[in-house]
C-alpha atoms as a PDB file:
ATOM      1  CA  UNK A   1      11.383  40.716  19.338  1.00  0.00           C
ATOM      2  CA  UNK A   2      12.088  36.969  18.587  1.00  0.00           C
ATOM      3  CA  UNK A   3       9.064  35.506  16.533  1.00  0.00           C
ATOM      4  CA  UNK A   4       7.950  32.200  18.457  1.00  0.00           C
ATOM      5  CA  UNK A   5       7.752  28.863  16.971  1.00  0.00           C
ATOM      6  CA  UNK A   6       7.576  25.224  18.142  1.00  0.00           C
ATOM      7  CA  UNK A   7      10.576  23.356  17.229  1.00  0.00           C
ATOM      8  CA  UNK A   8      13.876  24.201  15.453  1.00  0.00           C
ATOM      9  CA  UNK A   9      15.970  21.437  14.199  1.00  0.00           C
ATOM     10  CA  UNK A  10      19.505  21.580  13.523  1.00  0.00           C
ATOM     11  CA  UNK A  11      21.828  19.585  11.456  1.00  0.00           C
ATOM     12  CA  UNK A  12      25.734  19.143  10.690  1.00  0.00           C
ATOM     13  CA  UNK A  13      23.666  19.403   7.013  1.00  0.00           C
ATOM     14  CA  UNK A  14      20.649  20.810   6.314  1.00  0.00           C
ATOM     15  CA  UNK A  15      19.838  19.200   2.554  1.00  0.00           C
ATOM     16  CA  UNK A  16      16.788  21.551   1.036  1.00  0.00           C
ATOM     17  CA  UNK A  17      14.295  20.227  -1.443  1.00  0.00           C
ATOM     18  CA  UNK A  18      13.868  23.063  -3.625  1.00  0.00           C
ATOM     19  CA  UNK A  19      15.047  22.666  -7.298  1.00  0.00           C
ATOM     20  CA  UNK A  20      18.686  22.625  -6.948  1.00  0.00           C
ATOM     21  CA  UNK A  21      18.810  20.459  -4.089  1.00  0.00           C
ATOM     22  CA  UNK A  22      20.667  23.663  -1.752  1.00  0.00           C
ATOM     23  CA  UNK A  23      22.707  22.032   1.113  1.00  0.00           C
ATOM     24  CA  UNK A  24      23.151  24.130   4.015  1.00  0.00           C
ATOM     25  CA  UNK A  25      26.189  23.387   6.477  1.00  0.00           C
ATOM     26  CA  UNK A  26      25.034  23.833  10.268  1.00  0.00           C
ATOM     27  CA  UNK A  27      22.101  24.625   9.139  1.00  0.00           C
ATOM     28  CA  UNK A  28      18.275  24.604  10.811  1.00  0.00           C
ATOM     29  CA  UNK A  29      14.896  24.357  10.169  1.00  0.00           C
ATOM     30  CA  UNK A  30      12.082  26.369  12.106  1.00  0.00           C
ATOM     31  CA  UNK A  31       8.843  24.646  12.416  1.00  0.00           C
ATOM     32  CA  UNK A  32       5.269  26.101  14.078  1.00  0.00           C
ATOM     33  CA  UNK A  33       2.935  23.086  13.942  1.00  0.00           C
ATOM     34  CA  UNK A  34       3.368  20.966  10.644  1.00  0.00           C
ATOM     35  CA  UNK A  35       4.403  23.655   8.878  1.00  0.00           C
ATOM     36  CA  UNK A  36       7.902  24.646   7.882  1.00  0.00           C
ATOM     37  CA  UNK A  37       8.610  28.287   8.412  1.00  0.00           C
ATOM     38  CA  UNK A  38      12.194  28.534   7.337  1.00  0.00           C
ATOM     39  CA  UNK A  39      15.341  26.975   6.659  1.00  0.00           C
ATOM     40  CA  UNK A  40      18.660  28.563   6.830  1.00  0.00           C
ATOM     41  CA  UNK A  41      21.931  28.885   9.002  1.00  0.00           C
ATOM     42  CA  UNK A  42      21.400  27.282  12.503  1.00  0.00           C
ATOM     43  CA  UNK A  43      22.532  31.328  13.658  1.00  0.00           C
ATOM     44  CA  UNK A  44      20.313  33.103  11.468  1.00  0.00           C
ATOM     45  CA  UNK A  45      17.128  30.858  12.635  1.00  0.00           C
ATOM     46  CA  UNK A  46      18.083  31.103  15.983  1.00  0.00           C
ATOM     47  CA  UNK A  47      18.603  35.064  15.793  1.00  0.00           C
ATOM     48  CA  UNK A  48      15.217  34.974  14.388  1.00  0.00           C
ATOM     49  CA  UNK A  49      13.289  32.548  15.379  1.00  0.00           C
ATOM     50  CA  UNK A  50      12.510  31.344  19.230  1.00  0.00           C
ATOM     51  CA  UNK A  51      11.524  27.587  19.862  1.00  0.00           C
ATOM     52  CA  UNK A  52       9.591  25.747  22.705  1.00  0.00           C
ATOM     53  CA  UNK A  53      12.024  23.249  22.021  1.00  0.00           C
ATOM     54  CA  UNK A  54      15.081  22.331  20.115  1.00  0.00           C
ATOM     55  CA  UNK A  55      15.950  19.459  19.073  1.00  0.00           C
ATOM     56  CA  UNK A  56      19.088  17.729  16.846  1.00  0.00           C
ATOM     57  CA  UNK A  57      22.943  18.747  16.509  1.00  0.00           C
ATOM     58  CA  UNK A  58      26.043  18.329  14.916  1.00  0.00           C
ATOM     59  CA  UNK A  59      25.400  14.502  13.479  1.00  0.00           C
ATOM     60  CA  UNK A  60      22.652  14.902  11.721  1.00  0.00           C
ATOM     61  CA  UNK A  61      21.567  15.235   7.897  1.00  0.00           C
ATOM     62  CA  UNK A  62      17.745  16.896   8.221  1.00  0.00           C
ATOM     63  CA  UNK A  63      15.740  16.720   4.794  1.00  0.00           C
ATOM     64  CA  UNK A  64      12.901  19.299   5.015  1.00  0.00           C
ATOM     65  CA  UNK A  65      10.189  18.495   2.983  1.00  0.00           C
ATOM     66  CA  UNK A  66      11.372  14.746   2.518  1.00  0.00           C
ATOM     67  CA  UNK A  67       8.789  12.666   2.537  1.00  0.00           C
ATOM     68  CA  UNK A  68       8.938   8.698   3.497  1.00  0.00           C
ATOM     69  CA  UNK A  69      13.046   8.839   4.087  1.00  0.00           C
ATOM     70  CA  UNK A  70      12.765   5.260   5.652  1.00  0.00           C
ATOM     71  CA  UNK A  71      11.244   2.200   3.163  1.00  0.00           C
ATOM     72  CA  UNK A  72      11.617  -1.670   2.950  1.00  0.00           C
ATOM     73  CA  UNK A  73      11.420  -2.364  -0.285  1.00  0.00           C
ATOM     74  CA  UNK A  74      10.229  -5.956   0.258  1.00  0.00           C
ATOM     75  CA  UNK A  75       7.086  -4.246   1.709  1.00  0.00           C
ATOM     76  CA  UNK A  76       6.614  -2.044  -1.026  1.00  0.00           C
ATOM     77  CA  UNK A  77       3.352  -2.659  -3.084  1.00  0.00           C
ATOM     78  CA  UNK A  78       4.781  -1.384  -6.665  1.00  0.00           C
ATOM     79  CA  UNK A  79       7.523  -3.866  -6.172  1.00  0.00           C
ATOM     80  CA  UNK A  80       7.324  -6.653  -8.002  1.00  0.00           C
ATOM     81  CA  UNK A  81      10.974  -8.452  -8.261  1.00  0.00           C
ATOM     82  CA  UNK A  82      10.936 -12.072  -7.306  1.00  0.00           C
ATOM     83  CA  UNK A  83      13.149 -10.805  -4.155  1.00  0.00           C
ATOM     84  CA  UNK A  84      10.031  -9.575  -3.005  1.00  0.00           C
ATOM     85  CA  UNK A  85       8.452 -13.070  -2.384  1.00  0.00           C
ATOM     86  CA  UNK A  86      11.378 -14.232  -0.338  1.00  0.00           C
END
């Protein structure tokens, strides 16, 4: 029996951010709620794992763990370059 979760995302890359920075090719992450459950080889999770919905594919980079992938710097509070005021 297939253990249910809520989403699985796939990627041409899955990029891990444990220590050494693993990257997993065609790999997938599952996910039940907020929480990731695992991260592996898009086969292995979806041997494993069964998803209400899947979502992603073959031109994607997916960064589990990655938090705030998308910042403009010219709305950053720490930064304090003169480009900043432009």
């Amino acid at each position: 029996m297939m253990e249910q979760v809520d989403t699985i995302i796939k990627g041409w890359y899955v990029v891990t951010m444990n220590p050494t920075r693993d990257v997993i090719r065609h790999g997938a992450v599952a996910l039940r709620g907020r929480d990731i459950v695992a991260v592996g080889k898009a086969a292995d999770i979806e041997a494993r794992y069964e998803a209400t919905e899947t979502v992603g594919g073959d031109r994607f980079v997916v960064t589990p763990g990655m938090i705030n992938s998308h910042i403009h710097i010219t709305g950053c509070l720490l930064y304090t370059s003169d480009a900043a005021d432009e």
